[in-house]
N, C-alpha and C. Protein backbone atom coordinates (compact mmCIF):
# COMPACT_ATOMS: atom_id res chain seq x y z
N UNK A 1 92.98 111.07 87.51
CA UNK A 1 93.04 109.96 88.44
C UNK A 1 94.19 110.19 89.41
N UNK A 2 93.69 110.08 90.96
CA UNK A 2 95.00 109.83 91.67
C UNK A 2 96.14 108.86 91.47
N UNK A 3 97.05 108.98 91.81
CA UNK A 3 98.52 108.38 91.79
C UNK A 3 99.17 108.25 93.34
N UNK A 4 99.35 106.77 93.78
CA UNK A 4 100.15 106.70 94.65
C UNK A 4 101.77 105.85 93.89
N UNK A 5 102.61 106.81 95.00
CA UNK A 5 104.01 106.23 93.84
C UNK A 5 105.00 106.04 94.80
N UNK A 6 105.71 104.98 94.19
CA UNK A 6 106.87 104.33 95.30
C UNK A 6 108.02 104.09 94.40
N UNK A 7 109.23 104.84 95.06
CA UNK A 7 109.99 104.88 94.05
C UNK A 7 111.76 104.49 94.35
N UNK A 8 111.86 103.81 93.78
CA UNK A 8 113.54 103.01 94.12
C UNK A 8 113.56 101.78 95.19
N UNK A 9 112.71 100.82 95.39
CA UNK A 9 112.50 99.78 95.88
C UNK A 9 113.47 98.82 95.74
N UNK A 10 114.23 98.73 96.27
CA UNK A 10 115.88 97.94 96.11
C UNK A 10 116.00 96.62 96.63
N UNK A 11 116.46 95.33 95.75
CA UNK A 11 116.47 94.06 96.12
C UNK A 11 117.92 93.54 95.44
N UNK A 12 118.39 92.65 95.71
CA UNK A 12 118.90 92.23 95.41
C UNK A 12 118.69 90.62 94.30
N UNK A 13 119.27 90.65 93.53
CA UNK A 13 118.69 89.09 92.65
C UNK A 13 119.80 88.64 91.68
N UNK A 14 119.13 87.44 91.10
CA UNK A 14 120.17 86.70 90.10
C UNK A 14 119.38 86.42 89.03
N UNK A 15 118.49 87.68 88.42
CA UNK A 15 118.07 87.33 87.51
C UNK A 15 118.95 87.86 85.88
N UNK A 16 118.43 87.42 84.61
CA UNK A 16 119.43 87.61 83.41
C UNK A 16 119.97 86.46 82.49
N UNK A 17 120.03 86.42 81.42
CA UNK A 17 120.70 85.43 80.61
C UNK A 17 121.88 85.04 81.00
N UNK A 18 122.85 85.61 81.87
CA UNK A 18 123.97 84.87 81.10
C UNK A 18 124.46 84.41 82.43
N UNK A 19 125.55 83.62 82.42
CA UNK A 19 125.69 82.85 83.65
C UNK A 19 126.37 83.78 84.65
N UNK A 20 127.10 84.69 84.23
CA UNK A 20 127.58 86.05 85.51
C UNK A 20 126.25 86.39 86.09
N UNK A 21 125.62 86.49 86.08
CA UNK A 21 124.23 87.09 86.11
C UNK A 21 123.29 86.16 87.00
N UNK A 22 123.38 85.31 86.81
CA UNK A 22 123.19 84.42 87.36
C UNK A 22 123.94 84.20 88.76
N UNK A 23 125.48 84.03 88.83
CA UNK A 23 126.17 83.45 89.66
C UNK A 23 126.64 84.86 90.55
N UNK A 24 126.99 85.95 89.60
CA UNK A 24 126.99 87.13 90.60
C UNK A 24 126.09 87.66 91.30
N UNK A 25 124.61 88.21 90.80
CA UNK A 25 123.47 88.57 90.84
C UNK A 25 124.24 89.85 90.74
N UNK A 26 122.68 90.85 91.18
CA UNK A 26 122.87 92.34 90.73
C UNK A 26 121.88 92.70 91.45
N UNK A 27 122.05 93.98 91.67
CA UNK A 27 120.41 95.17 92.85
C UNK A 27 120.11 95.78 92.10
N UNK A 28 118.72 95.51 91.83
CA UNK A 28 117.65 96.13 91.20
C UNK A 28 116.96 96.87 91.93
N UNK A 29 116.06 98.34 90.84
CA UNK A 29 115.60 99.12 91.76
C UNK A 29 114.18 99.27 90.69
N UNK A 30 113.09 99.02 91.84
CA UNK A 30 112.15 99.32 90.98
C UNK A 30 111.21 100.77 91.44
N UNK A 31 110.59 101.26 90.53
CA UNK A 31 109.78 102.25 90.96
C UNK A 31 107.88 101.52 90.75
N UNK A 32 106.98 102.48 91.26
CA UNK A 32 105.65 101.58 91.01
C UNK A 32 104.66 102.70 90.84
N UNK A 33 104.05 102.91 90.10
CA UNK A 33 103.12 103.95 90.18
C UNK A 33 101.80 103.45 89.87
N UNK A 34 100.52 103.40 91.14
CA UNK A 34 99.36 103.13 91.13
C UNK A 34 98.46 103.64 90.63
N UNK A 35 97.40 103.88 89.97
CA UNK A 35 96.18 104.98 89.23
C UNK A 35 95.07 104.43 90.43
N UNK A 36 94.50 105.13 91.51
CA UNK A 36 93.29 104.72 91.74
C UNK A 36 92.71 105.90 92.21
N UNK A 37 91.75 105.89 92.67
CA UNK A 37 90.66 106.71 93.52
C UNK A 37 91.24 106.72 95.17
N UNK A 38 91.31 107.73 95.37
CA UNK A 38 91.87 107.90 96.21
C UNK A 38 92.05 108.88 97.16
N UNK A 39 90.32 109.41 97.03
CA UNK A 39 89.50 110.16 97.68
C UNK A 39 89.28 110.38 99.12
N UNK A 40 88.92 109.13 99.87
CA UNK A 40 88.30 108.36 100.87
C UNK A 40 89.36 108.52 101.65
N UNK A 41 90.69 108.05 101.66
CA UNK A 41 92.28 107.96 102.18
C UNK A 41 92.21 109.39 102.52
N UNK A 42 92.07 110.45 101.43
CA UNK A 42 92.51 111.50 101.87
C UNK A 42 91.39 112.72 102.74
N UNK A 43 90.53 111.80 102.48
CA UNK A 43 89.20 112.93 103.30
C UNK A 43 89.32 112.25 104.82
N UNK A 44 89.28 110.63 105.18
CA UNK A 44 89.44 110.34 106.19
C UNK A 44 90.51 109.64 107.33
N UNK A 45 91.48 109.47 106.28
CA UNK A 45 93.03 109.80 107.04
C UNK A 45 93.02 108.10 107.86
N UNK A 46 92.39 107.62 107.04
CA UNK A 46 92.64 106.33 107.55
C UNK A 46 93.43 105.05 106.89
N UNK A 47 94.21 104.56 107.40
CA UNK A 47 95.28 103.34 106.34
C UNK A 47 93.95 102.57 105.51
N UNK A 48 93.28 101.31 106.47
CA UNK A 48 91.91 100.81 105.53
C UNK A 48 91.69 101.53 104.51
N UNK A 49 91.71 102.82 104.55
CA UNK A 49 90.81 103.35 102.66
C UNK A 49 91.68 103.90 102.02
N UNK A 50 92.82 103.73 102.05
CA UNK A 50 94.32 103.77 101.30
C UNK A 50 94.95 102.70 100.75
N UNK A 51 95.68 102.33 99.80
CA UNK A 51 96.67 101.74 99.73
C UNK A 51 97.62 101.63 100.05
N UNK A 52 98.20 100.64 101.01
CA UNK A 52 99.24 100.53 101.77
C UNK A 52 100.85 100.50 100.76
N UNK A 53 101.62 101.47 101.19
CA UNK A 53 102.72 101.53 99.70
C UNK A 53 103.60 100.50 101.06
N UNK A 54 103.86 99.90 102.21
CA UNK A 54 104.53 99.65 102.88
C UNK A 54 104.25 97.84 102.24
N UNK A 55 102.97 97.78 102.07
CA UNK A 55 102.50 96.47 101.43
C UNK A 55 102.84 96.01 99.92
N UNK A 56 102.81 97.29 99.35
CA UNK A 56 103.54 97.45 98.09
C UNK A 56 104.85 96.85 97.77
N UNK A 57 105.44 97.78 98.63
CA UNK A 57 106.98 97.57 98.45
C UNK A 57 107.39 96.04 99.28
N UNK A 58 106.76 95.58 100.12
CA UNK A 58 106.88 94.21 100.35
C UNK A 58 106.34 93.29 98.97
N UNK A 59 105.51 93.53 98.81
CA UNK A 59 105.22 92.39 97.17
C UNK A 59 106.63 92.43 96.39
N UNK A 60 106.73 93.76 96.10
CA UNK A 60 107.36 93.67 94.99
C UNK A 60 109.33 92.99 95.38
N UNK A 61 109.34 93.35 96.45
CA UNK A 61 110.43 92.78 97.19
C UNK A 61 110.52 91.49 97.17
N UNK A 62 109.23 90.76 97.45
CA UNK A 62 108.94 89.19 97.12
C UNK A 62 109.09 88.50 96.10
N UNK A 63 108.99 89.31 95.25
CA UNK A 63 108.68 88.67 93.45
C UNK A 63 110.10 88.97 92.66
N UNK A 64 110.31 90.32 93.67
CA UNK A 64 112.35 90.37 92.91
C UNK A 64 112.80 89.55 93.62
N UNK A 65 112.57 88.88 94.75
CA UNK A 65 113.73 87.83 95.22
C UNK A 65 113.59 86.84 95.14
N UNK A 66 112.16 86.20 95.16
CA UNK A 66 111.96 84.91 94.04
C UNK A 66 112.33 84.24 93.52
N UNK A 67 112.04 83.58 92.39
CA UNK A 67 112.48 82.49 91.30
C UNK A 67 113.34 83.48 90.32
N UNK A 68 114.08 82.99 89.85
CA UNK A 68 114.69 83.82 89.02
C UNK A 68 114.41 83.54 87.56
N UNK A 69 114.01 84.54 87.10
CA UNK A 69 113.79 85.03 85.56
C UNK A 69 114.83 85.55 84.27
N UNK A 70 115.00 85.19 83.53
CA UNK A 70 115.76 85.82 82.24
C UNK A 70 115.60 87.03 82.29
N UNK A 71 114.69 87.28 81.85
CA UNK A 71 114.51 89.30 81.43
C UNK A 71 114.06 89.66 82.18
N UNK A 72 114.17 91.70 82.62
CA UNK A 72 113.57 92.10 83.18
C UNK A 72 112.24 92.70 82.43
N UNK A 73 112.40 92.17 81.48
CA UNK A 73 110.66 92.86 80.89
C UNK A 73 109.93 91.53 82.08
N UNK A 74 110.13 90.37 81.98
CA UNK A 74 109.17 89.15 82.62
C UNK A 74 109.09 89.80 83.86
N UNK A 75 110.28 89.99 84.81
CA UNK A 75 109.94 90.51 86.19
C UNK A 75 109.28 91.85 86.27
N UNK A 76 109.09 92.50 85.36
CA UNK A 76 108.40 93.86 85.48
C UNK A 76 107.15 93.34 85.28
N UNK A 77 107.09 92.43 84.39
CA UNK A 77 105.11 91.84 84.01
C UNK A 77 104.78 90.78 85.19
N UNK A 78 105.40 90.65 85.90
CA UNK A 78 105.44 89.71 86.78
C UNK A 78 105.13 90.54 88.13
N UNK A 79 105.78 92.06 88.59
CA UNK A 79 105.12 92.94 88.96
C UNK A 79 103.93 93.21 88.71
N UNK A 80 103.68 93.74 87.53
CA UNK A 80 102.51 94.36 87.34
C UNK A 80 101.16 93.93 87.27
N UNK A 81 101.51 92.48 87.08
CA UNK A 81 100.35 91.54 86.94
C UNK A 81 100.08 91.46 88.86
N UNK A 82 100.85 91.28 89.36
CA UNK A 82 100.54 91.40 91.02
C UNK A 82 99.74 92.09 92.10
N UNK A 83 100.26 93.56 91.51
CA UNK A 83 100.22 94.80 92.00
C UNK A 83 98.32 94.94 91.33
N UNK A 84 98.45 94.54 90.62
CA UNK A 84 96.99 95.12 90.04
C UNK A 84 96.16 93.72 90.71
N UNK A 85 96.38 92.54 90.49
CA UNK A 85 95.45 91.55 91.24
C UNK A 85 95.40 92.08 92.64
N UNK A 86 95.96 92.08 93.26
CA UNK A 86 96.57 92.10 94.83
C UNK A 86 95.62 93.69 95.91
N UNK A 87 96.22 94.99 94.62
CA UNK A 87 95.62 96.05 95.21
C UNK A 87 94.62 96.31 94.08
N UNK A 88 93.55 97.82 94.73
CA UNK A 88 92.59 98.44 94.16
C UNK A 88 93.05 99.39 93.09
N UNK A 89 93.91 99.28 91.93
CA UNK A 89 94.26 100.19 91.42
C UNK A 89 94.15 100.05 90.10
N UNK A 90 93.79 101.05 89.40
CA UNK A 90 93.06 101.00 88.26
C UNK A 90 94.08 100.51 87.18
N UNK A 91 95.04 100.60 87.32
CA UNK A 91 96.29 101.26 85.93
C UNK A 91 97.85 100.62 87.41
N UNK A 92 98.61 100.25 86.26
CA UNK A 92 99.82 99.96 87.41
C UNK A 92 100.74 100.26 86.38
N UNK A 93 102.02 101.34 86.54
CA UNK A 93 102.81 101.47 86.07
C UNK A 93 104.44 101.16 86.59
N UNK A 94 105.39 100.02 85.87
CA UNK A 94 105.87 99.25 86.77
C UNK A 94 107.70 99.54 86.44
N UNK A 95 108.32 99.86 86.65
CA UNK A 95 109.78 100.66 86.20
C UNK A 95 110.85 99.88 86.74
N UNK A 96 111.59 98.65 86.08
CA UNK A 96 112.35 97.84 86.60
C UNK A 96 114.01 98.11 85.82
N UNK A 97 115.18 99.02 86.96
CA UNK A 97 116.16 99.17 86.66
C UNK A 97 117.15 98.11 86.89
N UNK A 98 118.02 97.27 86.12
CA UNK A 98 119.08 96.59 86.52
C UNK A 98 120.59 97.59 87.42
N UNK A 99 120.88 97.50 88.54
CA UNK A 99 121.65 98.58 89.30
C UNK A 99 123.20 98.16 88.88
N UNK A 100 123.30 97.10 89.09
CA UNK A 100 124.48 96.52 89.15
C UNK A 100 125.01 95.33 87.96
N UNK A 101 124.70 95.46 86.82
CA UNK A 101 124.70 94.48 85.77
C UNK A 101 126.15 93.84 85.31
N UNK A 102 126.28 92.87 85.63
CA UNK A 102 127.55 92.26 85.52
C UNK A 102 128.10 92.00 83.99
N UNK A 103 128.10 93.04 83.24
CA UNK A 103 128.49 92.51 81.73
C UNK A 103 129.37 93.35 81.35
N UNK A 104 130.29 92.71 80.70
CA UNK A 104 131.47 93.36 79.98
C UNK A 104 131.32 94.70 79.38
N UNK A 105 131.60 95.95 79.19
CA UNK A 105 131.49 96.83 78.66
C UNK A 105 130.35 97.36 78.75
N UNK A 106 129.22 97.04 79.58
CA UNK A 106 128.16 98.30 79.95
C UNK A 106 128.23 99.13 80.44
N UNK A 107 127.54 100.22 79.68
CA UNK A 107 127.67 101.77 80.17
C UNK A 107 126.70 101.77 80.08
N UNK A 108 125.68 102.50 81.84
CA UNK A 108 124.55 102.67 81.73
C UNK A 108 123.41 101.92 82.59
N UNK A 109 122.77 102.25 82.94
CA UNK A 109 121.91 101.19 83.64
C UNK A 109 120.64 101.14 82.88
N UNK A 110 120.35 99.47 82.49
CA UNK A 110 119.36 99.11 81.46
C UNK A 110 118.29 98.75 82.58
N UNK A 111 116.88 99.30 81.73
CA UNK A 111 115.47 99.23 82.65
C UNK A 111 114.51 98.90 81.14
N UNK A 112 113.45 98.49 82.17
CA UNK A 112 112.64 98.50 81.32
C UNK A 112 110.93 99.11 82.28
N UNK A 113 109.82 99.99 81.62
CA UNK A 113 109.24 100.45 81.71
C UNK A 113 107.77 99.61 81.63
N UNK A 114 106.36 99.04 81.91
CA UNK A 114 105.37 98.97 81.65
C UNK A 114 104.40 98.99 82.04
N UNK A 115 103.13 99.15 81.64
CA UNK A 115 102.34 99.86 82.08
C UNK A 115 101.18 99.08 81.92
N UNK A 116 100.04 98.57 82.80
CA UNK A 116 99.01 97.36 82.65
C UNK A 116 97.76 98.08 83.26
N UNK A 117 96.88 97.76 82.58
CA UNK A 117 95.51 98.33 83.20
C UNK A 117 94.58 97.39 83.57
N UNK A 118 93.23 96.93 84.26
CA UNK A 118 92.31 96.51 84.12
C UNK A 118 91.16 96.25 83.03
């Protein structure tokens, strides 16, 4: 199956449990990887029979800056549930990194990974 992929999609938000998190916020970076057919796009070089990743990365820009959520597992399913209503794509694989996490003693940048099909 083809793959269109968009990767490090950067927003800013205040999502997270705890009230730093909240009151500081943090930039998140997501990546998105589509499964579709994706034949048509490339035989006739036209946007219409493609998936627009410019449309992409606007959704997902929308939904990270949004309402704010506790976890990033919710905003990643909150992606993925989108991305698959919204576009033609078989499989949506959805990669949500916290960039900037305001908590005492983290080392590391925490993400979470998932993956939703039709």
């Amino acid at each position: 199956m083809d793959k269109l992929t968009l990767d490090d999609v950067r927003f800013f938000g205040r999502h997270g449990v705890t009230k730093a998190e909240e009151s500081v916020g943090a930039w998140f970076s997501v990546d998105v990887v589509l499964s579709a057919d994706l034949t048509a796009a490339a035989i006739s070089d036209d946007l219409g029979a493609a998936i627009d990743y410019g449309a992409v990365a606007k959704r997902v820009v929308e939904i990270g800056t949004g309402p704010r959520v506790n976890l990033i597992e919710r905003l990643a399913g909150m992606i993925a549930e989108s991305l698959l209503r919204e576009f033609p794509a078989r499989e949506v694989r959805v990669r949500v990194r916290k960039m900037t996490a305001p908590l005492d003693g983290l080392v590391g940048t925490p993400g979470v990974e998932l993956t939703r099909r039709r």
